[in-house]
Each structure stands twice: as C-alpha cells, then as structure tokens.
Protein backbone atom coordinates (compact mmCIF):
# COMPACT_ATOMS: atom_id res chain seq x y z
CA UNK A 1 -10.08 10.93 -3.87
CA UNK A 2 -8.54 11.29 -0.60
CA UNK A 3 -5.00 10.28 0.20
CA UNK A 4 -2.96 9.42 3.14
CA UNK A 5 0.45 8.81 3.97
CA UNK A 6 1.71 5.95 6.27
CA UNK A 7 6.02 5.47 7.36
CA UNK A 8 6.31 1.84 7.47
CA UNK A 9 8.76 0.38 10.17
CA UNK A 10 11.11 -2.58 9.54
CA UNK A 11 11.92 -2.76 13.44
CA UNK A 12 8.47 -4.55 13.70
CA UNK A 13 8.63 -7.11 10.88
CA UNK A 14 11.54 -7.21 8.40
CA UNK A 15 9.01 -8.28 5.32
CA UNK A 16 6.36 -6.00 5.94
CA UNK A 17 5.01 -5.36 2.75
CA UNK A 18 5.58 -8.74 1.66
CA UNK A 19 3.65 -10.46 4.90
CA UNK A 20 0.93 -8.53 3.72
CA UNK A 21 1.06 -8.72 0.38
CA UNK A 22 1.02 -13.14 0.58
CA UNK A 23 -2.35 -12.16 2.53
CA UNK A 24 -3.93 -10.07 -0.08
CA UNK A 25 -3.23 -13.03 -2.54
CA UNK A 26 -4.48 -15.42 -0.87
CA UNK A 27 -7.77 -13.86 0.59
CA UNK A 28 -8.67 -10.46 -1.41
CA UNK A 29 -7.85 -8.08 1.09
CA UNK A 30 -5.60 -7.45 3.78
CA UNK A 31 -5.72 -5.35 6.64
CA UNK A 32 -2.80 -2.92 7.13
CA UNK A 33 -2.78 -1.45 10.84
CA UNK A 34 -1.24 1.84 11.83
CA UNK A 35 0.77 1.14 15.30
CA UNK A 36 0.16 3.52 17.60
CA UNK A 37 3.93 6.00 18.73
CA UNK A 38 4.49 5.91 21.70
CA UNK A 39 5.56 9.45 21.95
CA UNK A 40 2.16 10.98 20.63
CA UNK A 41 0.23 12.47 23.39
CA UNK A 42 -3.64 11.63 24.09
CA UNK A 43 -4.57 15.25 22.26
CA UNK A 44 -3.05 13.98 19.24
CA UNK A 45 -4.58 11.13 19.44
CA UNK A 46 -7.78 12.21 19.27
CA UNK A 47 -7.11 14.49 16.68
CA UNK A 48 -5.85 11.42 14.48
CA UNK A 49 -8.11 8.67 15.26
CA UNK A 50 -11.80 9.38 16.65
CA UNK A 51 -12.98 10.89 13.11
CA UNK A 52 -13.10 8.02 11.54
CA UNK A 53 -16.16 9.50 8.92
CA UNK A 54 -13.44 11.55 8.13
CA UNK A 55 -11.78 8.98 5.85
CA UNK A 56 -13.94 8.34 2.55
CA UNK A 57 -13.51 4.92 0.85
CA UNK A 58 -11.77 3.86 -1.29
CA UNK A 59 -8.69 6.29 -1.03
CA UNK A 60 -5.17 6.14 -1.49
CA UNK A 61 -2.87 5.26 0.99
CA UNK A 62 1.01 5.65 0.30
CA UNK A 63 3.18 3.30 2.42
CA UNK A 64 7.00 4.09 2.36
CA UNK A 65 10.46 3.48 4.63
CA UNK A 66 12.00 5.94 2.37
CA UNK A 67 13.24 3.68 0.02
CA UNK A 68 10.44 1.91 -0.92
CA UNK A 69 7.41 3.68 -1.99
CA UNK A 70 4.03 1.55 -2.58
CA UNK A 71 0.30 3.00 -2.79
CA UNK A 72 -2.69 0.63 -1.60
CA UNK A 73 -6.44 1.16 -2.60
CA UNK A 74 -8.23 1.37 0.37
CA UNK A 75 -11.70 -0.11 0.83
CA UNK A 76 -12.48 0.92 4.75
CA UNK A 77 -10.62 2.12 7.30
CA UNK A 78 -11.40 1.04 11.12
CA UNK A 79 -10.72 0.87 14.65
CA UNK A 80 -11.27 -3.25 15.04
CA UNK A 81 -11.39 -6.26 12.93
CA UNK A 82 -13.98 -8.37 12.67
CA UNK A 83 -11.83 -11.52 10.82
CA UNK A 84 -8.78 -11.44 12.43
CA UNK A 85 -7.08 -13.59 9.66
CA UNK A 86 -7.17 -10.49 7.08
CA UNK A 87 -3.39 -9.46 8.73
CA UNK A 88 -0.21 -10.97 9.67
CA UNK A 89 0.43 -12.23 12.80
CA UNK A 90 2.94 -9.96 14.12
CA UNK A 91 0.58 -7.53 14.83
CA UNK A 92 -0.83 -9.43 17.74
CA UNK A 93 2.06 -8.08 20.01
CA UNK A 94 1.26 -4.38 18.70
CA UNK A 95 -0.58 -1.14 19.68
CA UNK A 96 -2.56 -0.48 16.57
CA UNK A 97 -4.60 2.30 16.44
CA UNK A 98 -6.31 1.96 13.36
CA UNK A 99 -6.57 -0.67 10.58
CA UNK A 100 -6.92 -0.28 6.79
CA UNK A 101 -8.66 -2.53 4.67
CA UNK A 102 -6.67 -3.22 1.63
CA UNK A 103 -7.85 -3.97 -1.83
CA UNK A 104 -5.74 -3.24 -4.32
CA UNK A 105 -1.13 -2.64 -3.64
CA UNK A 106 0.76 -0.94 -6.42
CA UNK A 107 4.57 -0.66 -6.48
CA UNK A 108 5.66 2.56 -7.20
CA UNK A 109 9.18 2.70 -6.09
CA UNK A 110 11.65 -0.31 -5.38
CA UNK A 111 15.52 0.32 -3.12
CA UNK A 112 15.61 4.05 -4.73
CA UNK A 113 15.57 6.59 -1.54
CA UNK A 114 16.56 9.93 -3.91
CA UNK A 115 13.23 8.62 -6.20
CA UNK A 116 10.96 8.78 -3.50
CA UNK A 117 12.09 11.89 -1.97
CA UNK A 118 12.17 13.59 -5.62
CA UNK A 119 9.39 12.39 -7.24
CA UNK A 120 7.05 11.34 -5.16
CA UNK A 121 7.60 12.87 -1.50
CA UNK A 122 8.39 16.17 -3.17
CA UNK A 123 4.68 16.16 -5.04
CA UNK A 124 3.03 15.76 -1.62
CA UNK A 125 1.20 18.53 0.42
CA UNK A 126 0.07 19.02 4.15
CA UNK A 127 -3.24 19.85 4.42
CA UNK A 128 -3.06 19.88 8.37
CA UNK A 129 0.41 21.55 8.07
CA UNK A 130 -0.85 25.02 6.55
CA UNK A 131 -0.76 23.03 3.01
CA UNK A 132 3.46 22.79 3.35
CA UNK A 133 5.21 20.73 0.44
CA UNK A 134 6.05 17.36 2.91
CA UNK A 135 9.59 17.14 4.16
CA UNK A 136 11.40 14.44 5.28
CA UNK A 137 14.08 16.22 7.98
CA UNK A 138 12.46 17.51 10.79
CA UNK A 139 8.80 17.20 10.86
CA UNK A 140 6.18 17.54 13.03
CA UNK A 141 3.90 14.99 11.04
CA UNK A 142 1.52 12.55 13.17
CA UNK A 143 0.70 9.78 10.94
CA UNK A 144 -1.82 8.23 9.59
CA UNK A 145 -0.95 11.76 7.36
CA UNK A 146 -3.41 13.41 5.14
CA UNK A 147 -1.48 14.67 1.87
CA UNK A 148 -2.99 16.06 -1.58
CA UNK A 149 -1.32 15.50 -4.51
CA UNK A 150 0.30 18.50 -6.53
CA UNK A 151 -0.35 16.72 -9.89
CA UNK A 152 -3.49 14.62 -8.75
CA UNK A 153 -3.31 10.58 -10.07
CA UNK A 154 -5.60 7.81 -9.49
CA UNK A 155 -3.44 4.49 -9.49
CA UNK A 156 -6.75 2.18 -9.54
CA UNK A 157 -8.49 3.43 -12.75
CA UNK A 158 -7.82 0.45 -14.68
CA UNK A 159 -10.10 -2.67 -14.28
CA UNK A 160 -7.29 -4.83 -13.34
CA UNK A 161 -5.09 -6.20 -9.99
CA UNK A 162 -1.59 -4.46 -9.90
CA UNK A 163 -0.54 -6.63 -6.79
CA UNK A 164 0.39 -9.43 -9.06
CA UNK A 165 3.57 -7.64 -9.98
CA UNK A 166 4.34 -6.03 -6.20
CA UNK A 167 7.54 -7.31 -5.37
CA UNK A 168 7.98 -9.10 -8.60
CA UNK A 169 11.32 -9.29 -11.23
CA UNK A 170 11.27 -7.59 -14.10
CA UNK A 171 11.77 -10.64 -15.86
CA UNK A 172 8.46 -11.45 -14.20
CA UNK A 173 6.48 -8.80 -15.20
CA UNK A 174 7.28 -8.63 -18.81
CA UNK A 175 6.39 -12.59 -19.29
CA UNK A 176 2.97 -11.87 -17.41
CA UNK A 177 2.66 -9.22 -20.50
CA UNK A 178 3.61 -11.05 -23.11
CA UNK A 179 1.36 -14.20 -21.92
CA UNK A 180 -1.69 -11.97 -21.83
CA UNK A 181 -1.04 -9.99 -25.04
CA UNK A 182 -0.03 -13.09 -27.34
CA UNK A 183 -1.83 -16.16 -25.63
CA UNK A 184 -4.49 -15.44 -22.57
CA UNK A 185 -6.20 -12.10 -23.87
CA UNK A 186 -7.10 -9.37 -21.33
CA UNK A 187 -10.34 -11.10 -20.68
CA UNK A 188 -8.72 -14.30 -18.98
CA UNK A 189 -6.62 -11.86 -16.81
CA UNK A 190 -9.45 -10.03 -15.61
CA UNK A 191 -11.71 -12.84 -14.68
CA UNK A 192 -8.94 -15.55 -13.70
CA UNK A 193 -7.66 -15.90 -9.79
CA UNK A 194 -4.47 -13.75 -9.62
CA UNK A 195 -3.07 -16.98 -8.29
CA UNK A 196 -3.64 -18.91 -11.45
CA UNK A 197 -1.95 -15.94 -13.83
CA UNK A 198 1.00 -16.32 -11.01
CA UNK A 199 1.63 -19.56 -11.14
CA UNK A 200 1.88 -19.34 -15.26
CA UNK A 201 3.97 -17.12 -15.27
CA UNK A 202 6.10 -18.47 -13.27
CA UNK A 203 6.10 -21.55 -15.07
CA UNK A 204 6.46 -20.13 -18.50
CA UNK A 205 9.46 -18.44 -16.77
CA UNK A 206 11.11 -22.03 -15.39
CA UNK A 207 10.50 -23.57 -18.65
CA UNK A 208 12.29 -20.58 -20.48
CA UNK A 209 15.32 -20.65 -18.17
C-alpha cells in the first residue's frame, strides 16, 4: 500500500482536523485538499501533481502539524470535486492543488511533538529523496510527500470505523468498548450508523457522571 505524507497548517483553519472530521460523520467521506505553496515553482509542480495514476487507491495518507499525528484511508485522490459539500468551507478562499477523498481517519498521536518525531517521523523514508530517513529541520520536501514505512503497517485491516474515537476522551473511548463488549456485540457496531454508537456513548457517559 502506498503512503503519503501531508503538513497540515493551522494558519488556514484553527480546527482542521476536526472541520473535517464533523464532515466524514455526517456524510461518509470527506475530501481533504492539499493547498498549493506559494513558493514551489511550476517544475515542481508538475512533478507533484500531473501524475495523478501515480497514486493507487486506497493508500495511506499521514496528516501531522508536528504535534498531532493522524493517518486517513484514502479512497481517490483528484484534481476537482464533483460534490462540493464533501469539504469544509474554508477551502473556498484556497489554492488547492489536489484533493483526497477520505474514508476512513485514525488518531495516532494527540499534543505529543517528541512522539511523532520519534516514533513515527523517525520510521518514515524518502523515496524521491534517495530513500533518506525523513527529517524535520531543514528539508527540501514538496508535499503531497511519498514515504515508505521502515516497519510496514496497515491501519485499516480491521472491518470497523476508527473515526468514531478521532478526537475523542479517553473516558470516551473506553465506554464505547465496554458498551460493545458487554451490551451491543461487535455485530451492532459494524452495521449501526457511527452516529447512533456516538450518541450512546455519550449518553451512557452523561448518565454515569
């Protein structure tokens, strides 16, 4: 499985992940867009963006500020949309360059910058970049970034949706657990909306409290 490497930028919207995320819940998908730098030249841009066969669905794209770390399954990557309502509206006042279509959004890696750069970061090489271990400092990187994986992981094998818990409590996740291992079953949580499971949770958490 391919993977790719996105740097996510606050300046543009302080919630990014989390505008996205209320999209993915509330429509199946959401489209994450890559906004084009304004200090890459038209060479690179070609390079980057007019292969898209080059990207094979689904693949893996990580999306990280550093201190955040979150991998998406990704279900097609292209140039346009054709339903505009599939991504939040800040992008309308944006350069994007390319736009991925998001299935799945896993949380790897929540406010801990020395995690991402040590774990994570440090397990990524650069094809494009004579197959270099990725560095943070002083990079010549031009994102969207192709990266392999030293120790290679799927995070989508499982039959289930891990955006439920993205951006979730702990508290959160533990009574979605519980719920489905003592009273729901694993077969209500993979056929039920991911709304529904929510919105127990949440109110098996209230009553508890």
């Amino acid at each position: 499985m391919q993977n790719y490497l996105i740097l996510y930028n606050p300046y543009y919207e302080s919630n990014v992940i989390g505008k996205h995320l209320e999209i993915l819940k509330s429509q199946g998908q959401v489209a994450f867009g890559k906004v084009r730098s304004k200090l890459r030249t038209d060479n690179a841009d070609s390079k980057q963006i007019s292969h898209l066969n080059d990207y094979i669905c689904p693949l893996q794209l990580f999306l990280t500020d550093y201190e955040h770390l979150f991998v998406a399954k990704v279900s097609r990557v292209c140039e346009s949309l054709e339903n505009p309502h599939i991504t939040p509206d800040y992008y309308q006042k944006l350069d994007v360059e390319v736009w991925f279509i998001i299935e799945d959004l896993r949380e790897l890696v929540r406010g801990d910058f020395a995690k991402v750069r040590d774990i994570y970061l440090a397990n990524f090489t650069t094809p494009t970049y004579n197959n270099r271990t990725f560095t943070i400092y002083g990079n010549p990187y031009e994102y969207p970034l192709h990266i392999e994986l030293k120790k290679p992981e799927n995070y989508f094998i499982e039959s289930k949706k891990y955006y439920i818990d993205a951006l979730q409590s702990k508290e959160f996740i533990e009574m979605k657990k519980a719920l489905v291992d003592l009273n729901l079953g694993e077969s209500f949580m993979k056929h039920c909306l991911v709304s529904t499971l929510e919105n127990l949770t949440k109110a098996e958490l209230e009553l508890q409290q």
